[in-house]
Protein backbone atom coordinates (compact mmCIF):
# COMPACT_ATOMS: atom_id res chain seq x y z
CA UNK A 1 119.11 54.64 92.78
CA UNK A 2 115.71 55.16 93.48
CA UNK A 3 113.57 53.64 96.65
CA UNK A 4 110.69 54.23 98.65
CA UNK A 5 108.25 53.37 101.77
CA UNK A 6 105.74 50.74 100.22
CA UNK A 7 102.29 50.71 102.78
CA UNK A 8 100.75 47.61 102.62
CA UNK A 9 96.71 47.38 102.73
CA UNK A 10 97.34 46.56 106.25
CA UNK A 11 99.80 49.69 106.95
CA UNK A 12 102.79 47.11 107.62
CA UNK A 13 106.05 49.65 106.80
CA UNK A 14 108.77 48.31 104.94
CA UNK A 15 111.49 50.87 105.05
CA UNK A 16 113.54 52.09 102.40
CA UNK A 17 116.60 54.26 102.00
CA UNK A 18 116.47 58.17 101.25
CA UNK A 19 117.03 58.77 97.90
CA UNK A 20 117.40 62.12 96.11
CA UNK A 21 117.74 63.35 92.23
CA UNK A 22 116.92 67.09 91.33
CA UNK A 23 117.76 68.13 87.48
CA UNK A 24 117.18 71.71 86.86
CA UNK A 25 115.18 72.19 83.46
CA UNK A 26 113.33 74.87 81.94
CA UNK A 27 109.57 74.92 81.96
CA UNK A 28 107.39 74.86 79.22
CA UNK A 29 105.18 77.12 77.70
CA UNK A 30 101.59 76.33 78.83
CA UNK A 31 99.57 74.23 76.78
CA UNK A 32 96.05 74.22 75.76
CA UNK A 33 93.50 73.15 77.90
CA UNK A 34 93.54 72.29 81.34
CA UNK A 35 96.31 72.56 83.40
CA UNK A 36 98.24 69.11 84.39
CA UNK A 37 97.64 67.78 87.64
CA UNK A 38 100.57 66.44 89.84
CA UNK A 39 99.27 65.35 93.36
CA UNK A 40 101.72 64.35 95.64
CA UNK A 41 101.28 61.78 99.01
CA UNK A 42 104.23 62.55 101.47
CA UNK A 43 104.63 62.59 105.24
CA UNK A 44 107.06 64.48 107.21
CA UNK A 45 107.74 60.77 108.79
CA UNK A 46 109.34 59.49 105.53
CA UNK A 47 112.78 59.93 104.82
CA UNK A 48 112.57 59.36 101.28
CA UNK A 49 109.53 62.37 100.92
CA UNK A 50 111.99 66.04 101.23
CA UNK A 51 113.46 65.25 97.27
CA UNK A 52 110.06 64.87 96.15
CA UNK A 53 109.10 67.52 98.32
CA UNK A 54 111.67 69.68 96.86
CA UNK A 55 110.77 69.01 93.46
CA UNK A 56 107.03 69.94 93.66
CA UNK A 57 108.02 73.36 95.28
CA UNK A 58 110.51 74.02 92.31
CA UNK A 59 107.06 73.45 89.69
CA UNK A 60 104.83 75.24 92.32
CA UNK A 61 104.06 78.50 90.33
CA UNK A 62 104.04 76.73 86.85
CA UNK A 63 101.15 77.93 84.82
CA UNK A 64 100.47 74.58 83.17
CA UNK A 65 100.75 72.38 86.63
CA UNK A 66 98.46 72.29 89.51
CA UNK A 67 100.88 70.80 92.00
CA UNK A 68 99.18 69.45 94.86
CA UNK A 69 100.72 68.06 98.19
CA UNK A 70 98.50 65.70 100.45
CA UNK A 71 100.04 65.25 103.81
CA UNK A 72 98.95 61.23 104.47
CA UNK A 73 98.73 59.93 108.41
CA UNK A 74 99.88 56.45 108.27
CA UNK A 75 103.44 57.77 109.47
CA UNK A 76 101.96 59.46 112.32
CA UNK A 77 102.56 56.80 114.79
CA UNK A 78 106.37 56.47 114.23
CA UNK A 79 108.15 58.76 116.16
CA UNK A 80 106.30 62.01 114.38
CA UNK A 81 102.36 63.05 114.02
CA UNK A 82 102.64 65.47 110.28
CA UNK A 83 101.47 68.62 111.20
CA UNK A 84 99.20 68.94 107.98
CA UNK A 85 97.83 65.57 107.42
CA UNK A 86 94.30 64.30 107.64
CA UNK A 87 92.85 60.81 107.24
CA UNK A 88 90.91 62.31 104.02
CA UNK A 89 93.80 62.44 102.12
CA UNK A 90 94.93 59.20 103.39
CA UNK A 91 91.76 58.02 101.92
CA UNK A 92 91.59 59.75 98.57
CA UNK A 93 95.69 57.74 97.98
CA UNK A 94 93.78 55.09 98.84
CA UNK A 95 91.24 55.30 96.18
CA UNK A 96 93.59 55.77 93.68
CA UNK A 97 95.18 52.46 94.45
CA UNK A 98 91.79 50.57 94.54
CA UNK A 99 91.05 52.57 91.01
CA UNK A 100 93.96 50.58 89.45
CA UNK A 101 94.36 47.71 91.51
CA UNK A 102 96.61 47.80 93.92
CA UNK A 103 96.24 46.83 96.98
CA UNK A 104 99.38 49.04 98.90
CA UNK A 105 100.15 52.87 98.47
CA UNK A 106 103.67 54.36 99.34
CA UNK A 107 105.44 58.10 99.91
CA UNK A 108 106.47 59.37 98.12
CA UNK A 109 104.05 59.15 95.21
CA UNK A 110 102.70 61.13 92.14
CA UNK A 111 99.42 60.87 90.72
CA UNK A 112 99.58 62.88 87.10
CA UNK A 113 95.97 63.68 86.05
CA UNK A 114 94.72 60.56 88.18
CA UNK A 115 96.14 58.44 86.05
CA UNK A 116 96.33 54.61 86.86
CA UNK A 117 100.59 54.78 86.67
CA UNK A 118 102.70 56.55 89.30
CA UNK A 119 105.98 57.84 89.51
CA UNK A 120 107.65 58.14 93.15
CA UNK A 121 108.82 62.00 92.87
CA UNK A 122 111.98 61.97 93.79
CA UNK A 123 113.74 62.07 90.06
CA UNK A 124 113.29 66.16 88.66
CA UNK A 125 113.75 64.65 84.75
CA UNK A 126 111.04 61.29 85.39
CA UNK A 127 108.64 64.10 86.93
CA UNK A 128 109.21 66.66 83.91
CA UNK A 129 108.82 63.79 81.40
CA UNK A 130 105.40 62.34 83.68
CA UNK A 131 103.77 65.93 82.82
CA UNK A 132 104.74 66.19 79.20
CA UNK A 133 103.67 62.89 78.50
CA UNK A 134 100.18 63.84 80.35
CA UNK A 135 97.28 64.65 77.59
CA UNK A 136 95.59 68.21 77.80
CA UNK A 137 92.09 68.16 78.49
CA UNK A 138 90.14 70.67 75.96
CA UNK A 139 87.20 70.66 78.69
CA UNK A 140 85.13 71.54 80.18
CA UNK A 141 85.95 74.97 80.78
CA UNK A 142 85.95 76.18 84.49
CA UNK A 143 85.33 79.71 85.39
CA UNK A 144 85.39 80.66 89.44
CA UNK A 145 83.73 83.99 90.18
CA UNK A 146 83.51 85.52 93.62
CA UNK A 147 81.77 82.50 95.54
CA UNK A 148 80.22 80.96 92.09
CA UNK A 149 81.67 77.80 89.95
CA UNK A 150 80.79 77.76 86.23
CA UNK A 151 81.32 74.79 84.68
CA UNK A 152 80.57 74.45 80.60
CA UNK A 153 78.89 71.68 78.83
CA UNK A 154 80.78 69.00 76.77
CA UNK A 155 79.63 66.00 74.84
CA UNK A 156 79.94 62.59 76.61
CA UNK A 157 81.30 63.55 79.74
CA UNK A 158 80.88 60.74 81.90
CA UNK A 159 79.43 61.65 85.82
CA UNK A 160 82.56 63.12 87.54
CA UNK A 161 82.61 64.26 90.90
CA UNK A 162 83.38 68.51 91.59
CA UNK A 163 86.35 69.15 93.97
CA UNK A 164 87.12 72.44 95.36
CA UNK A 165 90.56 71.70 96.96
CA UNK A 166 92.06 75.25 99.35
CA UNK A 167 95.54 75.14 99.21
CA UNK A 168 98.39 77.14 100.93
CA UNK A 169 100.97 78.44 98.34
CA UNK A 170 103.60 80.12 100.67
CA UNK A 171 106.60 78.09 101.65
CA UNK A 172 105.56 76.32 105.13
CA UNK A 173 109.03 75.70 106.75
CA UNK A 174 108.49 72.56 109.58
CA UNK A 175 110.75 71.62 112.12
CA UNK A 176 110.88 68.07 112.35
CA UNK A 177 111.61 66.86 115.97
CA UNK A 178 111.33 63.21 116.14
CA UNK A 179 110.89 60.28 113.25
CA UNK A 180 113.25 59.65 110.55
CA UNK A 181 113.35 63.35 109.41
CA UNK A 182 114.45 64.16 112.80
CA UNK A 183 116.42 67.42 113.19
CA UNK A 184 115.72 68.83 109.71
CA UNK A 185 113.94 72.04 108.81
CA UNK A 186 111.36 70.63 105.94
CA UNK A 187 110.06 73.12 103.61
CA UNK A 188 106.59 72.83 102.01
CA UNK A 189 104.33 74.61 98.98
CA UNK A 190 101.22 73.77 97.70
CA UNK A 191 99.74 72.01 100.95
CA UNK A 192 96.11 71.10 100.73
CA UNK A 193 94.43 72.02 104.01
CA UNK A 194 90.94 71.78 102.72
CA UNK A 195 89.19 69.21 99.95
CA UNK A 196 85.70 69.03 99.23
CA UNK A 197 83.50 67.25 96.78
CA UNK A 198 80.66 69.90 96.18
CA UNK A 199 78.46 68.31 93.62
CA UNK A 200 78.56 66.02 90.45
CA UNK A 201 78.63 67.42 86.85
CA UNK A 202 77.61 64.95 84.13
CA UNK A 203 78.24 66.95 80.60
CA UNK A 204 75.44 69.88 81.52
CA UNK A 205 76.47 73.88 82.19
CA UNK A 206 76.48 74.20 85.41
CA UNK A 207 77.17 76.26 88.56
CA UNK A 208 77.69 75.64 92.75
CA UNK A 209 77.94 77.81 95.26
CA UNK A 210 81.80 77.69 96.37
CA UNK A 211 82.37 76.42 99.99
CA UNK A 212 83.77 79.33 102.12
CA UNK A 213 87.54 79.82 102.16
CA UNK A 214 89.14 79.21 105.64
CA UNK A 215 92.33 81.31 105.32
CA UNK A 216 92.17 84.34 102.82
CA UNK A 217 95.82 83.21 101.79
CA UNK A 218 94.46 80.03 100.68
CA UNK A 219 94.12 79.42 96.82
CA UNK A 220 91.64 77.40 95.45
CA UNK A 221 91.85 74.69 92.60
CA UNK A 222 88.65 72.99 90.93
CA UNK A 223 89.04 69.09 90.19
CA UNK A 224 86.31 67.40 87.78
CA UNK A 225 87.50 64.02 88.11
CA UNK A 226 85.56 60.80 86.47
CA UNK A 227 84.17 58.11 89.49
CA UNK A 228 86.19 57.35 92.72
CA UNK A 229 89.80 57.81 92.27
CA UNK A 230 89.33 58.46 88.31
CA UNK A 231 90.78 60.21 85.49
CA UNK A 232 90.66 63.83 86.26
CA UNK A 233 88.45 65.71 83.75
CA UNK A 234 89.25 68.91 83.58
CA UNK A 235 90.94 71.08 86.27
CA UNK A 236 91.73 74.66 87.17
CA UNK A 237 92.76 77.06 89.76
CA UNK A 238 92.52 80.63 90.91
């Protein structure tokens, strides 16, 4: 059975159970286009987060994924601050629930090419079947060069807004010390520790200058993403 921490608009917690399903699959080829987006919103505060957790590090080095984890801070003042979250991605969950009307977010949650529906995570096969189902963008292409962004022209693009997200691929092992995770060892991929919107791109070539990278271990993934909280576009990664 499946369950999970609703947050209400006025971050009122109603707690839920842990709940964990992993399926091993096999991954598929890469498709055409750009790669499929999966952004998960977790906090080492939530007890129902590690099989969610667990299932974006298993897709972490998938050529046709960009798996994303945002560390959110509205668990911070239960028992344990997350040591990688920041109130901007707190705020970026929270315009994908004003994009499609809701007026609560939750962790663990997936956002699949920032799509209006969301899955919780925590099921391996509802994940796998979330990506397949997710369309491959043809465009536009993204090329990163040194400390350049190319991005190509297409044909009725609407006015999307450029994010260069720096993430840290290693696994991050965190000892949890207080909150509901208390006394486990929580290990992490794919943390964003920086996001930036650099510019807009409405259907012209064009090029930025590429914000410096904090941490040369850092990777870097490119989001063109339609209005606040949007579709994404087009995406890519070094």
């Amino acid at each position: 059975m499946k369950s999970q921490h609703w947050i209400a608009a006025t971050l009122a917690l109603a707690a839920a159970g842990a709940v964990g399903v992993s399926a091993a699959s096999v991954s598929p080829p890469p498709a055409a286009g750009s790669p499929v987006l999966v952004e998960l919103f977790q906090s080492q505060g939530c007890s129902s987060c590690p099989p969610a957790n667990a299932n974006l590090n298993a897709i972490a080095d998938r050529p046709d994924v960009i798996p994303l984890s945002f560390a959110v801070t509205y668990w911070d003042q239960l028992g344990w601050k997350d040591t990688f979250a920041t109130p901007r991605f707190t705020a970026r969950q929270w315009d994908y629930a004003h994009s499609a009307g809701r007026g609560e977010v939750a962790t663990p949650q997936m956002v699949i090419n920032g799509g209006k529906q969301t899955i919780v995570g925590n099921d391996r096969q509802q994940l796998e079947a979330a990506i397949t189902a997710a369309p491959r963008h043809s465009g536009p292409q993204i090329r990163l060069t040194g400390d350049k962004l190319f991005i190509g022209a297409a044909r009725g693009a609407p006015t999307s807004t450029i994010w260069v997200v720096r993430y840290d691929p290693r696994v991050n092992n965190v000892p949890i010390r207080a909150g509901e995770n208390g006394g486990r060892t929580l290990p992490h991929r794919n943390i964003v520790r920086q996001l930036t919107a650099i510019g807009t791109w409405s259907g012209a070539a064009s090029s930025f200058a590429l914000p410096p990278n904090p941490n040369p271990v850092y990777r870097t993934a490119v989001l063109v993403q339609s209005g606040k909280g949007g579709p994404i576009v087009a995406a890519a990664r070094s």
